[in-house]
N, C-alpha and C. Protein backbone atom coordinates (compact mmCIF):
# COMPACT_ATOMS: atom_id res chain seq x y z
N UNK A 1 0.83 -1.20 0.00
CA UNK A 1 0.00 0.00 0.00
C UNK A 1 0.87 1.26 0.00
N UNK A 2 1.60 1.45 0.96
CA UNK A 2 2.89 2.26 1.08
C UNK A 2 3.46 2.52 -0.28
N UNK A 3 3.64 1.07 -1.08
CA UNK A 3 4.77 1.62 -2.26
C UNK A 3 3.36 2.41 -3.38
N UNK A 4 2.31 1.91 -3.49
CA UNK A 4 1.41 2.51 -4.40
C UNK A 4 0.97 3.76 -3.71
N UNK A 5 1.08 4.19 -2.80
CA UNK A 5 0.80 5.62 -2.59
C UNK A 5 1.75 6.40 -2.97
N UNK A 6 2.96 6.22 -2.63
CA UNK A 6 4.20 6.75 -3.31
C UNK A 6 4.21 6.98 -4.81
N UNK A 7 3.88 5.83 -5.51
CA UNK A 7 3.84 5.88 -7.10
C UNK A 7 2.76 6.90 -7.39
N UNK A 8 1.43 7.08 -6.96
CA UNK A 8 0.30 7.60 -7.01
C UNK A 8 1.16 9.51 -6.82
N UNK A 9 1.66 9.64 -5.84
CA UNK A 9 2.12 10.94 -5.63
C UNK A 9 3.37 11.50 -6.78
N UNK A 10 4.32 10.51 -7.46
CA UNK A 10 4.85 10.69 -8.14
C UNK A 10 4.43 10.56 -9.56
N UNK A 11 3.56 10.13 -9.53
CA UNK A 11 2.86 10.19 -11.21
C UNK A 11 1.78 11.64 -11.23
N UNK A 12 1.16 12.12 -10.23
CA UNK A 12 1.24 13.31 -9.56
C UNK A 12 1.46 14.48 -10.17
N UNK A 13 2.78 14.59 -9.80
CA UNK A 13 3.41 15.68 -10.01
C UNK A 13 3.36 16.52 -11.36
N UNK A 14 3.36 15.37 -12.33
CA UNK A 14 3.42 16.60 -13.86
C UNK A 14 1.89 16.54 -14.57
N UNK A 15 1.34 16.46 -13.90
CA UNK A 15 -1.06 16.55 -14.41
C UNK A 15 -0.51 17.81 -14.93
N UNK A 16 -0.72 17.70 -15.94
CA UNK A 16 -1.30 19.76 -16.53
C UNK A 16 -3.16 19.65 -16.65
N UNK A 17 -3.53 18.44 -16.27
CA UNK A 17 -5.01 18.58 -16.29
C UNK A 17 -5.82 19.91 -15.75
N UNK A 18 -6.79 20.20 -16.47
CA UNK A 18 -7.53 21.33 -16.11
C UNK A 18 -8.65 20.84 -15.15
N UNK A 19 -9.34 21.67 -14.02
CA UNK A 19 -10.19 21.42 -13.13
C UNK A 19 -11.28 21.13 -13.63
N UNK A 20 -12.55 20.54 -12.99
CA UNK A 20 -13.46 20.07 -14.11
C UNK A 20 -14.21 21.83 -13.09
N UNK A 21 -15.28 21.82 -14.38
CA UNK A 21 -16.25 23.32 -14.19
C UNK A 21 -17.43 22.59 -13.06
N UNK A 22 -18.27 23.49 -12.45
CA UNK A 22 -19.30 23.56 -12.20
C UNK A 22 -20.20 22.88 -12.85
N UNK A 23 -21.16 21.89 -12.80
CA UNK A 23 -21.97 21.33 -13.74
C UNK A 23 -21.77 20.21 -14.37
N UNK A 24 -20.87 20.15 -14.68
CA UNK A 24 -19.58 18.93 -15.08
C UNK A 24 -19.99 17.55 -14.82
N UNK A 25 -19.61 16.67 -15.65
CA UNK A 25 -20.08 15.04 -15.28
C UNK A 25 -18.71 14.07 -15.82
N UNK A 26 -18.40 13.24 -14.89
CA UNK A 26 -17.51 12.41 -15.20
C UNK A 26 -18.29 11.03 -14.84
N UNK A 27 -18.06 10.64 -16.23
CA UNK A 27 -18.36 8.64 -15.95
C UNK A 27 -17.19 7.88 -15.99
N UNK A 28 -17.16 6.67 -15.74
CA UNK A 28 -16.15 5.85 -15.70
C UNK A 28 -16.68 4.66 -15.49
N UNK A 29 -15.32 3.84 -15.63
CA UNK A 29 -15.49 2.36 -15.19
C UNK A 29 -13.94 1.93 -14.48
N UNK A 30 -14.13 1.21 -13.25
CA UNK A 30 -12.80 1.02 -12.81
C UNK A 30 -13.04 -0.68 -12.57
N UNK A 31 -11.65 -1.54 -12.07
CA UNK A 31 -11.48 -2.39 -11.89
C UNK A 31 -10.75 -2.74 -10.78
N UNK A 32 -10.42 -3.37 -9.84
CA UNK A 32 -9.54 -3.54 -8.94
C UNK A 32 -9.20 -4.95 -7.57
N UNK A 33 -8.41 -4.68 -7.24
CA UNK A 33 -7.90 -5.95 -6.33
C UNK A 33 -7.97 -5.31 -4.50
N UNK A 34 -9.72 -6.77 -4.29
CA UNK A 34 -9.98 -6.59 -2.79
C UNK A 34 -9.07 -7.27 -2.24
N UNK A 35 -8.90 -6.55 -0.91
CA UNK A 35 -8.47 -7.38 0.33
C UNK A 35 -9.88 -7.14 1.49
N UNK A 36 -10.30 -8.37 1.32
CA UNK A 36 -11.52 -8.27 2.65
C UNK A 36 -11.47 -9.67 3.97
N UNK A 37 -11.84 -9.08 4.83
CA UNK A 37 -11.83 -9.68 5.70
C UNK A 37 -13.21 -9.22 6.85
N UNK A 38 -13.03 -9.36 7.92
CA UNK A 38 -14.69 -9.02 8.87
C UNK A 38 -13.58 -8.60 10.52
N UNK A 39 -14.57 -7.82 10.87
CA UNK A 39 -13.71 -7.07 12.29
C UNK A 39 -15.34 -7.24 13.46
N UNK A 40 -14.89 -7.46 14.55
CA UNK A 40 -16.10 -7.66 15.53
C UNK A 40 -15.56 -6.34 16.75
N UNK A 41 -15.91 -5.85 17.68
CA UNK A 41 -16.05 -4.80 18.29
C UNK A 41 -14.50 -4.51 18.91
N UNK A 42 -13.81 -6.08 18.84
CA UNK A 42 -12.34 -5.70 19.58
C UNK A 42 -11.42 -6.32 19.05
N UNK A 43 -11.71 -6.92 17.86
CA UNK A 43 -10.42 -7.39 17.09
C UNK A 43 -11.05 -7.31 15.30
N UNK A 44 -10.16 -7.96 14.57
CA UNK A 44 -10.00 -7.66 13.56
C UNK A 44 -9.45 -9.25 12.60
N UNK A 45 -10.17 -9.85 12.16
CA UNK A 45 -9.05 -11.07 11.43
C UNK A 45 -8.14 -10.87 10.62
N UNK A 46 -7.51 -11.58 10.67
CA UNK A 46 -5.93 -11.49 10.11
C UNK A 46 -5.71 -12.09 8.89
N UNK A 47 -7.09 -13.11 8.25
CA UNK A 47 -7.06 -13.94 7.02
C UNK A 47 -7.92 -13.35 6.59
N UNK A 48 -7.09 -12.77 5.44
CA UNK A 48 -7.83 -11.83 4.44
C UNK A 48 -8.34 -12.47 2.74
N UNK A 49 -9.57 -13.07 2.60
CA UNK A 49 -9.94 -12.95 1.15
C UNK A 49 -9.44 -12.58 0.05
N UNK A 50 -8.60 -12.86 -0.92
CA UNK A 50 -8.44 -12.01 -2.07
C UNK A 50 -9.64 -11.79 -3.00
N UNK A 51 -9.83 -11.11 -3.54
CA UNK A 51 -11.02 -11.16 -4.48
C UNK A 51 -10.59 -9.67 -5.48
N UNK A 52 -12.17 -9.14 -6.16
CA UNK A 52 -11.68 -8.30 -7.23
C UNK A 52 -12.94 -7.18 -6.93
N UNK A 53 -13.35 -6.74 -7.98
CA UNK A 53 -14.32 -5.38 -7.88
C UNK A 53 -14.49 -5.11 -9.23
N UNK A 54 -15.72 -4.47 -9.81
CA UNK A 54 -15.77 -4.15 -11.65
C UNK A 54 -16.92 -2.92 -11.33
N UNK A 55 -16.58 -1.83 -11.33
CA UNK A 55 -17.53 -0.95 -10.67
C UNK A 55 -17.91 0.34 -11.60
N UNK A 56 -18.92 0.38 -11.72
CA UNK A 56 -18.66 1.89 -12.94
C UNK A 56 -19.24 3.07 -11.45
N UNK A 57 -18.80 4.13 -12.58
CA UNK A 57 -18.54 5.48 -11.50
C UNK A 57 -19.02 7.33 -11.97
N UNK A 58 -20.19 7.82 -11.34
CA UNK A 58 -20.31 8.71 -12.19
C UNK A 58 -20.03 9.58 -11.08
N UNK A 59 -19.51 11.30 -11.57
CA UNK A 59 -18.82 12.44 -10.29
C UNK A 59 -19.77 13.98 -11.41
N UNK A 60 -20.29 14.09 -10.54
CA UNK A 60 -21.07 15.13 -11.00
C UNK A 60 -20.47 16.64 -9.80
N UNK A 61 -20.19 17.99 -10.57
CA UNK A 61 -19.30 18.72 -9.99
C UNK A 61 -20.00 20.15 -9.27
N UNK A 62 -19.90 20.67 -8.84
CA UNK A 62 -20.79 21.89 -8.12
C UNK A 62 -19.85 22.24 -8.10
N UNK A 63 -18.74 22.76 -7.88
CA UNK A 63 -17.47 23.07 -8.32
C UNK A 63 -16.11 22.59 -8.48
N UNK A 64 -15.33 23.62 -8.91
CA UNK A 64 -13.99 22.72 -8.59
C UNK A 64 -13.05 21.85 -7.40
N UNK A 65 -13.99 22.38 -7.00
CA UNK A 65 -13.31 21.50 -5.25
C UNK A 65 -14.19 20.36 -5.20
N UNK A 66 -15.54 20.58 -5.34
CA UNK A 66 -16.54 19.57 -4.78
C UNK A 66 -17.07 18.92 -5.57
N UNK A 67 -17.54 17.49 -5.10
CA UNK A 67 -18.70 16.71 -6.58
C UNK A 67 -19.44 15.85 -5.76
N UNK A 68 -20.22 15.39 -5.92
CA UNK A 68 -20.53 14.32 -5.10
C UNK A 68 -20.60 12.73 -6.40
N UNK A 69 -19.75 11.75 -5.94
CA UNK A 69 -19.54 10.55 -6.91
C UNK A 69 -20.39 9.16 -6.02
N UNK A 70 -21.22 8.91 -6.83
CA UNK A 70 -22.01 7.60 -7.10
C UNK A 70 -21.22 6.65 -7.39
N UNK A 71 -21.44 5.30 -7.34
CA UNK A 71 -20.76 4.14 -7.59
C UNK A 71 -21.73 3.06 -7.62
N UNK A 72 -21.72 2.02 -8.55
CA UNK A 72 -22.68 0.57 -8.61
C UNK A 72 -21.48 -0.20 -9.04
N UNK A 73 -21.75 -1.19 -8.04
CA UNK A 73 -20.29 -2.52 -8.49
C UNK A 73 -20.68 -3.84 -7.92
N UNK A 74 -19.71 -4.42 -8.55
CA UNK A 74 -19.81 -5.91 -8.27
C UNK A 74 -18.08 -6.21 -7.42
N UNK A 75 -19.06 -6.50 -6.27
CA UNK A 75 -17.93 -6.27 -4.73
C UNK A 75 -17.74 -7.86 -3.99
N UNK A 76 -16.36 -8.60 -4.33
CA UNK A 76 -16.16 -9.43 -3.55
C UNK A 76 -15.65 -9.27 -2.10
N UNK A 77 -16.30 -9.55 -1.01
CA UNK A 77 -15.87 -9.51 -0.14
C UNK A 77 -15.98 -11.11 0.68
N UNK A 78 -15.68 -11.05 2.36
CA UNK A 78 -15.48 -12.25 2.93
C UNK A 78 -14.45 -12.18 3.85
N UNK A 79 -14.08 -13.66 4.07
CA UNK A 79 -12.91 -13.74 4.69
C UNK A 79 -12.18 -15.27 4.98
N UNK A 80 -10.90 -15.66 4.69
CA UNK A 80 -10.67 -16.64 4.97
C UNK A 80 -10.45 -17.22 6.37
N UNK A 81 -10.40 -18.50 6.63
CA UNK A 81 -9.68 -19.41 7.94
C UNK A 81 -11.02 -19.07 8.98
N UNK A 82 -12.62 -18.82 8.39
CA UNK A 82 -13.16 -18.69 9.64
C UNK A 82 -14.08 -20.07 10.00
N UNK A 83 -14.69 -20.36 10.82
CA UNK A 83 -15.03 -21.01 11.39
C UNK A 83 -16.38 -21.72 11.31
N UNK A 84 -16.63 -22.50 10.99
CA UNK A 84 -18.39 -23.65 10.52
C UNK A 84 -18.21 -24.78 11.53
N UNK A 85 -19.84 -24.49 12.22
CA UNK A 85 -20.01 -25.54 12.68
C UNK A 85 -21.06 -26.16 12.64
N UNK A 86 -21.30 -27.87 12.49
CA UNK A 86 -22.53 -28.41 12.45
C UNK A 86 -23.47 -28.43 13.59
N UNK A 87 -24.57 -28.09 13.18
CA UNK A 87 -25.49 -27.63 14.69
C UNK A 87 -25.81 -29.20 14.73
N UNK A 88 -25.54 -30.25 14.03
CA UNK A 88 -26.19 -31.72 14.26
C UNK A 88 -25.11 -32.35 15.70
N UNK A 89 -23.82 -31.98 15.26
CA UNK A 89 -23.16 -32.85 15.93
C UNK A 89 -22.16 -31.98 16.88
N UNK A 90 -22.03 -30.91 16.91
CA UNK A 90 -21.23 -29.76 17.71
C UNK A 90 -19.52 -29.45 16.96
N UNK A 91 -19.79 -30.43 15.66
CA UNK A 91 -17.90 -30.11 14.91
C UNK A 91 -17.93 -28.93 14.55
N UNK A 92 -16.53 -28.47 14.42
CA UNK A 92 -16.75 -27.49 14.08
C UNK A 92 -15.11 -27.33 13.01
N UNK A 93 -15.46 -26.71 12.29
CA UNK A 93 -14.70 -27.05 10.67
C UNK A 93 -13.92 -25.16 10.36
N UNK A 94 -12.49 -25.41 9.81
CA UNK A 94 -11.61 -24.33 9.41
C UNK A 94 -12.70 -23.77 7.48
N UNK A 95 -12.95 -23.15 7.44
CA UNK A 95 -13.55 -22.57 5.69
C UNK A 95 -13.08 -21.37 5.60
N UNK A 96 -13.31 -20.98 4.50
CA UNK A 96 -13.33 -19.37 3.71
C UNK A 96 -14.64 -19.04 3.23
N UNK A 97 -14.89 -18.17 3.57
CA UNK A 97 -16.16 -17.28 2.98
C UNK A 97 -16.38 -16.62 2.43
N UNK A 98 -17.05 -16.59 1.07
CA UNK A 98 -16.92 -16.10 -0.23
C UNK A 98 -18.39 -15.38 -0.08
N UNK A 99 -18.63 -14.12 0.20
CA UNK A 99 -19.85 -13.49 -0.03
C UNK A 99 -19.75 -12.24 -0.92
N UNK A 100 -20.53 -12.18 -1.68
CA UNK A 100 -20.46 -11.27 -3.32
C UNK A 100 -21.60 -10.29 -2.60
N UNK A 101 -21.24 -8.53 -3.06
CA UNK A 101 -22.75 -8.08 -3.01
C UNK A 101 -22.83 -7.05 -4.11
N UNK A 102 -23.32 -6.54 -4.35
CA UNK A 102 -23.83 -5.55 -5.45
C UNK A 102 -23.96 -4.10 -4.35
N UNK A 103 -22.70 -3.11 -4.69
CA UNK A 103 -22.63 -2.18 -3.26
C UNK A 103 -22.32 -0.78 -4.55
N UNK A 104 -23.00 -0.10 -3.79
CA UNK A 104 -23.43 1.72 -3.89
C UNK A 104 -23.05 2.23 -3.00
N UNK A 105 -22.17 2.86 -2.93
CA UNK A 105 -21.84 4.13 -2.24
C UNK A 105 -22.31 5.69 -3.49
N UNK A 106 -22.27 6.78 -2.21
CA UNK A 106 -22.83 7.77 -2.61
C UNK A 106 -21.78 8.56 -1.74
N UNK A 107 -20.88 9.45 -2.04
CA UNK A 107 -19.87 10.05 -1.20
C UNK A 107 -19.76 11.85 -1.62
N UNK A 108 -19.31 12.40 -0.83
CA UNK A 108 -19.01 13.52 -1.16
C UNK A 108 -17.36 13.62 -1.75
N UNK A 109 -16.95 14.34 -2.54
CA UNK A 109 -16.09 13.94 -3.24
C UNK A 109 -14.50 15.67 -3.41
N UNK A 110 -13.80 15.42 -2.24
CA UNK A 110 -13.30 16.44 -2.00
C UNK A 110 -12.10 17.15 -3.12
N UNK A 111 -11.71 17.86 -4.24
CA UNK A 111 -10.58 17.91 -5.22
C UNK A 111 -9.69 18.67 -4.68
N UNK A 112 -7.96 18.06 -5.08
CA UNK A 112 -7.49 19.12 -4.25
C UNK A 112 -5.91 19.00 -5.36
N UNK A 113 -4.84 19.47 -4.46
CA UNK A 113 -3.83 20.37 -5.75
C UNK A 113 -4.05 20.82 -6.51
N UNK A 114 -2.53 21.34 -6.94
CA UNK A 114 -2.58 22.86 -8.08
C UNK A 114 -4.30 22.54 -8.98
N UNK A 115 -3.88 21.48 -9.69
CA UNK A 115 -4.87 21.22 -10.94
C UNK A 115 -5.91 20.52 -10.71
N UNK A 116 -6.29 20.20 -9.09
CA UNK A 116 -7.34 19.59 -8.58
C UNK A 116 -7.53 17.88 -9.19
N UNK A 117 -6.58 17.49 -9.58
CA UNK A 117 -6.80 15.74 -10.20
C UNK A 117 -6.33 14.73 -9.18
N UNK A 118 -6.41 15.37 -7.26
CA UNK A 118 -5.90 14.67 -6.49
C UNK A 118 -7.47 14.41 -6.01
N UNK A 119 -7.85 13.56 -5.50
CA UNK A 119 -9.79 13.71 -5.17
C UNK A 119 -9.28 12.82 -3.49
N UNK A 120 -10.20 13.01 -2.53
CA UNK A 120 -10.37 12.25 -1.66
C UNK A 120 -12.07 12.67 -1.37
N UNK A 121 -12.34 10.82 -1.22
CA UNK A 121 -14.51 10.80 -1.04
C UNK A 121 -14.33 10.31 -0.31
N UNK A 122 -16.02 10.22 0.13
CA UNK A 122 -15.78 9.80 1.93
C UNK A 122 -17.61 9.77 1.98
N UNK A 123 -18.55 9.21 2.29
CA UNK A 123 -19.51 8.66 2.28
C UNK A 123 -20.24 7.48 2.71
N UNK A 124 -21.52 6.97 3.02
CA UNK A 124 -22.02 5.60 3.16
C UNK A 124 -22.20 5.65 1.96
N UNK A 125 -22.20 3.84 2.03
CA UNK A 125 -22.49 2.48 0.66
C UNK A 125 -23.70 1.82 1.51
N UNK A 126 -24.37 1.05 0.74
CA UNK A 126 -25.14 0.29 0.88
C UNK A 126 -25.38 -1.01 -0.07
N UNK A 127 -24.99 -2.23 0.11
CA UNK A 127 -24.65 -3.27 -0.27
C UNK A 127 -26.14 -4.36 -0.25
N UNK A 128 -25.94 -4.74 -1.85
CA UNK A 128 -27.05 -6.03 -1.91
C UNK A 128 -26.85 -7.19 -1.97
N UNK A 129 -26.89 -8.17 -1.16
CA UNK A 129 -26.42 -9.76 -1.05
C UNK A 129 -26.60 -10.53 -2.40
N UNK A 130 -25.52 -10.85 -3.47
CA UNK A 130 -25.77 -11.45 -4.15
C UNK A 130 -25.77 -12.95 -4.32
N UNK A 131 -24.72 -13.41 -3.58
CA UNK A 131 -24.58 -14.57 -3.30
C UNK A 131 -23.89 -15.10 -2.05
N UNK A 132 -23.60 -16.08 -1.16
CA UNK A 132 -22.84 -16.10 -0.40
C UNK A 132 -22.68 -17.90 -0.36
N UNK A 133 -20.94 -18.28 0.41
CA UNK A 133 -20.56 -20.11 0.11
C UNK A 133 -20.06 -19.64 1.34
N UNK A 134 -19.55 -21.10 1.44
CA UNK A 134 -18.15 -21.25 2.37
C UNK A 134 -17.35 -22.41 1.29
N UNK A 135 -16.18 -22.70 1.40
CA UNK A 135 -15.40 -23.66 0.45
C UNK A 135 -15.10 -25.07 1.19
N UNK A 136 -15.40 -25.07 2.63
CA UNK A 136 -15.29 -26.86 2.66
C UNK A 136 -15.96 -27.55 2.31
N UNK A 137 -17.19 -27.30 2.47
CA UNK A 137 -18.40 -28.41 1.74
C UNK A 137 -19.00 -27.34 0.63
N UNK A 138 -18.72 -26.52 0.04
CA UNK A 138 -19.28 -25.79 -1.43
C UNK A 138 -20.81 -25.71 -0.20
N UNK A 139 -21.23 -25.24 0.87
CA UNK A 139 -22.38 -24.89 1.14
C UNK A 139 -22.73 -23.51 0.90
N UNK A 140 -24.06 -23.43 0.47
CA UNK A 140 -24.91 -22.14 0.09
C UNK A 140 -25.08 -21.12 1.02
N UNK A 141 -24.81 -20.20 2.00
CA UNK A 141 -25.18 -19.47 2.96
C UNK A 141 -25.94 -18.41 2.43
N UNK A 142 -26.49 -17.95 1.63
CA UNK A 142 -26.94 -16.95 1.65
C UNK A 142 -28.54 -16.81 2.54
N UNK A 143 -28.99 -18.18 2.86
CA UNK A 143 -30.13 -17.52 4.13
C UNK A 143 -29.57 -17.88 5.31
N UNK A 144 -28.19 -17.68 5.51
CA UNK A 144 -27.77 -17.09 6.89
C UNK A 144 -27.40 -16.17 6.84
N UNK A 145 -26.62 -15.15 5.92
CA UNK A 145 -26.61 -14.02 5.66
C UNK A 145 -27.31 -12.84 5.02
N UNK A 146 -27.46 -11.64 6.36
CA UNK A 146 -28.28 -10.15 5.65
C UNK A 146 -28.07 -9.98 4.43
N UNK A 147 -29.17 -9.99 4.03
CA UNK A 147 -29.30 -9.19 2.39
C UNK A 147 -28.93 -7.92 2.32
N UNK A 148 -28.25 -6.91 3.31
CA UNK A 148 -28.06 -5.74 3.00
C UNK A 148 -26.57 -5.63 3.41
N UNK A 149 -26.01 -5.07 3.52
CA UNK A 149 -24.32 -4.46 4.08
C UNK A 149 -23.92 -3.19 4.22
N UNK A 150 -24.43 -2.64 5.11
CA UNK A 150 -24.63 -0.89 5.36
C UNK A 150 -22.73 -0.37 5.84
N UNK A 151 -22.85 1.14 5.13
CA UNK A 151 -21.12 0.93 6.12
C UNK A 151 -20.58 2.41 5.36
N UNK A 152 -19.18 2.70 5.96
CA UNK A 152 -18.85 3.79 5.38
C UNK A 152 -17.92 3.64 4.53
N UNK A 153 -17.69 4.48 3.60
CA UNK A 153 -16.84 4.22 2.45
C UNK A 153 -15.30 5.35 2.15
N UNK A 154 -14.29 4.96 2.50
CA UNK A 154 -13.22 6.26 2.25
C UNK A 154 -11.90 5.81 0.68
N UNK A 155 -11.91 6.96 0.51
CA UNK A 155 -10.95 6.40 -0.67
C UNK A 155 -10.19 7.63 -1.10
N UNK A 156 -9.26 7.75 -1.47
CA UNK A 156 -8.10 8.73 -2.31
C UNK A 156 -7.67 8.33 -3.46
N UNK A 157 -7.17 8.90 -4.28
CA UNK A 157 -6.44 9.08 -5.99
C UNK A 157 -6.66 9.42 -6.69
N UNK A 158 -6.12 9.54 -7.66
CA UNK A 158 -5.45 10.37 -8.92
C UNK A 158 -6.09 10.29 -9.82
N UNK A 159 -6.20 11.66 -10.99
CA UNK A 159 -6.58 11.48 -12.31
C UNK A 159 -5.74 11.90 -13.00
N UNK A 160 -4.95 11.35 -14.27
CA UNK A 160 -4.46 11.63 -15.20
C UNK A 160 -4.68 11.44 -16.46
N UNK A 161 -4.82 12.92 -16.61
CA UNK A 161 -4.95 12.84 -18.66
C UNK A 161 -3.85 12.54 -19.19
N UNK A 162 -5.04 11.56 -20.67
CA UNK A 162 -4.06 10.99 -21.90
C UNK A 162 -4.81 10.91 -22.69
N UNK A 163 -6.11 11.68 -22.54
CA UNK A 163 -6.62 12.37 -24.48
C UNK A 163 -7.11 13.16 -24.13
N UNK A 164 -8.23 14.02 -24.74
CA UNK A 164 -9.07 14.75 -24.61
C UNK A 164 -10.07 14.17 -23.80
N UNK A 165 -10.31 14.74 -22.59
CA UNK A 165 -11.46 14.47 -21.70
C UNK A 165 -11.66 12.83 -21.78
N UNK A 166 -10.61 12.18 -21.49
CA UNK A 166 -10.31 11.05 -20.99
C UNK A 166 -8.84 11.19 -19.77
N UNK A 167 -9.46 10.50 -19.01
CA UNK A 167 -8.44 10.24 -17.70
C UNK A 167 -8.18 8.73 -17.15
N UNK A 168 -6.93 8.56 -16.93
CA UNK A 168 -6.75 7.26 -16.18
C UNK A 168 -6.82 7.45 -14.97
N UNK A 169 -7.37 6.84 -13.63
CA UNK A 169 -7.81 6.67 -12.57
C UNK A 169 -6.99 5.85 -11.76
N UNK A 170 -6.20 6.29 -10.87
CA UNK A 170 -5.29 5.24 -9.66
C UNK A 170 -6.12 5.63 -8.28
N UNK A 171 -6.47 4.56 -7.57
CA UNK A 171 -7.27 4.84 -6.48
C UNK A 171 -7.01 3.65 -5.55
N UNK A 172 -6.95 3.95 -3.93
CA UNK A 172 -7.06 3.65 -3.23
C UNK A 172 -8.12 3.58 -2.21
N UNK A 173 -9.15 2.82 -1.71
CA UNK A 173 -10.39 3.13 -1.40
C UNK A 173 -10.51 1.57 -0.21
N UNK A 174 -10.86 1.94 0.51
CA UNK A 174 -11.74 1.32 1.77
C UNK A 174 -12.57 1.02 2.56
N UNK A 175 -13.41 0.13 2.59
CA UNK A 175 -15.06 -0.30 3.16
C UNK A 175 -14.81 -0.80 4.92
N UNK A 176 -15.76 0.32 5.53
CA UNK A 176 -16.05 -0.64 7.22
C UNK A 176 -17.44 -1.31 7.34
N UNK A 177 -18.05 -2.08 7.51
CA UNK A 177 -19.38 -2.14 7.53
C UNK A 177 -19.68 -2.07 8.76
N UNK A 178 -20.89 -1.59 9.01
CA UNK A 178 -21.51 -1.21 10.05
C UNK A 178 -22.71 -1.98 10.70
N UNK A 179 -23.14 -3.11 9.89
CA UNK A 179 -23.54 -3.91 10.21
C UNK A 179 -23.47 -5.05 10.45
N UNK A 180 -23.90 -6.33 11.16
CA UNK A 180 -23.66 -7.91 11.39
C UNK A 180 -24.10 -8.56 9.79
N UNK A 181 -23.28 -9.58 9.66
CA UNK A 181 -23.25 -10.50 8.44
C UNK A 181 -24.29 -11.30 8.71
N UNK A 182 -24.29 -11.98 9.64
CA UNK A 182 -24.94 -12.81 9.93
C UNK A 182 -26.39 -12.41 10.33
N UNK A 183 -27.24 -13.24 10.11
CA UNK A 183 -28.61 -12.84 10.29
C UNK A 183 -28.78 -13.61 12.18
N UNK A 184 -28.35 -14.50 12.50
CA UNK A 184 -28.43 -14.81 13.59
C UNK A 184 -26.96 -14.96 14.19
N UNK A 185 -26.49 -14.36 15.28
CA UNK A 185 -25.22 -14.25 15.85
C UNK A 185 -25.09 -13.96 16.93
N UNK A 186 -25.11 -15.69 17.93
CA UNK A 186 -24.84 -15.49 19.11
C UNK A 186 -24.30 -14.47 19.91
N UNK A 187 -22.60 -14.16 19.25
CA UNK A 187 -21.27 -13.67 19.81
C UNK A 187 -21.23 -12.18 19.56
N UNK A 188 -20.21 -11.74 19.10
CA UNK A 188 -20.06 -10.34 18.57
C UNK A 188 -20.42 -10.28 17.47
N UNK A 189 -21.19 -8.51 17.00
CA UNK A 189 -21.69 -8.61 16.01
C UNK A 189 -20.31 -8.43 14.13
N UNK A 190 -20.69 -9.32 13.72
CA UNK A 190 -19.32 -9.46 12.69
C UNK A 190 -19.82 -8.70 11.35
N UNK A 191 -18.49 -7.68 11.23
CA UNK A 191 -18.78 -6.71 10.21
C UNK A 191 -17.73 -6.94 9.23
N UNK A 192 -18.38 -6.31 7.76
CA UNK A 192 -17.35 -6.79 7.02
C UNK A 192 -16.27 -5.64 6.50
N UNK A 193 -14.96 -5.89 6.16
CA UNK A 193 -13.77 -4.80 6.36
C UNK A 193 -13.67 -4.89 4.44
N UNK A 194 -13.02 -4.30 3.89
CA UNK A 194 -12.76 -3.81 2.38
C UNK A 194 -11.70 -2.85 1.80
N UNK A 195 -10.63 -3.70 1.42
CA UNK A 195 -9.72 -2.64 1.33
C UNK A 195 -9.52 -2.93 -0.70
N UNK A 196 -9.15 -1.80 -1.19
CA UNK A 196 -9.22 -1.92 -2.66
C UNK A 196 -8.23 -0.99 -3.35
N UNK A 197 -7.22 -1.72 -4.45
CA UNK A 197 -6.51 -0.77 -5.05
C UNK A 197 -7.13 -1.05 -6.37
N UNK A 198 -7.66 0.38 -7.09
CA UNK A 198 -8.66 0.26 -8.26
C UNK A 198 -7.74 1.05 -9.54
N UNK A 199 -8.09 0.60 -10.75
CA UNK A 199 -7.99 1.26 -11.68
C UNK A 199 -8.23 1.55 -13.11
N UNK A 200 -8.52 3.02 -13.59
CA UNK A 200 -9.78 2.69 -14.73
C UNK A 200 -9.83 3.77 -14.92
N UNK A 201 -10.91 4.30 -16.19
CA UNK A 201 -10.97 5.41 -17.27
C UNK A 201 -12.25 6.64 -17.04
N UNK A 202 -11.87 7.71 -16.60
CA UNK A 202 -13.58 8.46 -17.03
C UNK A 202 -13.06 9.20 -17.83
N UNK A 203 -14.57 9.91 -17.94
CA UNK A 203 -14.40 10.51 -19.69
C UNK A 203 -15.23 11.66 -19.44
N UNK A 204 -14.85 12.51 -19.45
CA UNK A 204 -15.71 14.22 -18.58
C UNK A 204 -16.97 14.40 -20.10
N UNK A 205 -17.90 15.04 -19.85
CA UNK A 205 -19.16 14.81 -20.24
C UNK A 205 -19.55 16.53 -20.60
């Protein structure tokens, strides 16, 4: 993460990009590599999911500083090494948990340096259960898990032009959820964590 923020600040430096106006619309589509895992009120797991993200992105501008950016994507999240147990017999089994959702965030969208192509957003998402497994026995969970995934959304990076009102997109962005996964949960309530390095094209409008 460290070395891509670094690269992100040094690719940076020479934007002659112009600020977008007042009124202004940027669409896009980005792509990128999750790290997710789930955090409960006093710890945090340590076996993190790999997965991906395919998200399109629209930033509509009220001025040059401000926009507020929408997002609809297809969001792997989860977490590996957690824990299944059979309510028949009391075993209880090592899996990974593979839960997919269809997540919207809606953020306010802050622009900043000389040429304003540095952005940091910051907003709630709201997530739709598309599917959910575990991988030791290929079992189905999705009616043990909420159909929704409420939570806040933060993210930073870059735009750089390379045509006319086309930009390449380096971004760093991060999900907390604020709600329990589980629809029934004895213990602490388990939320899901989202970390994402994204990247991809808008095209000012």
């Amino acid at each position: 993460m460290k070395k891509l923020l670094t690269l992100l600040l040094c690719a940076g430096l020479g934007v002659t990009s112009q600020a977008q106006e007042k009124n202004s619309l940027e669409l896009g589509i980005h792509v990128g590599y999750n790290l997710a895992t789930v955090s409960t009120s006093n710890q945090t797991n340590s076996d993190y999911r790999n997965g991906f993200n395919v998200t399109a992105v629209g930033d509509y501008f009220f001025s040059d500083r401000w926009s507020i950016k929408a997002k609809i994507g297809y969001d792997q999240k989860g977490w590996d090494s957690g824990y299944l147990t059979n309510l028949d017999n009391g075993q209880s089994f090592t899996t990974d948990y593979h839960i997919n959702y269809l997540t919207i965030p809606v953020m306010a969208n802050w622009h900043f340096g000389k040429k304003r192509n540095w952005y940091l957003n910051f907003g709630p998402y709201f997530g739709i259960l598309l599917n959910a497994s575990e991988t030791k026995f290929n079992t189905d969970l999705k009616n043990f898990i909420h159909n929704r995934d409420i939570g806040i959304d933060l993210g930073i990076g870059v735009k750089l032009p390379v045509a006319n009102k086309v930009k390449v997109l380096l971004e760093l962005d991060g999900q907390s959820g604020l709600t329990d996964v589980f629809k029934q949960n004895q213990g602490y309530q388990i939320r899901t964590v989202r970390s994402g390095i994204n990247a991809g094209l808008l095209f000012s409008l």
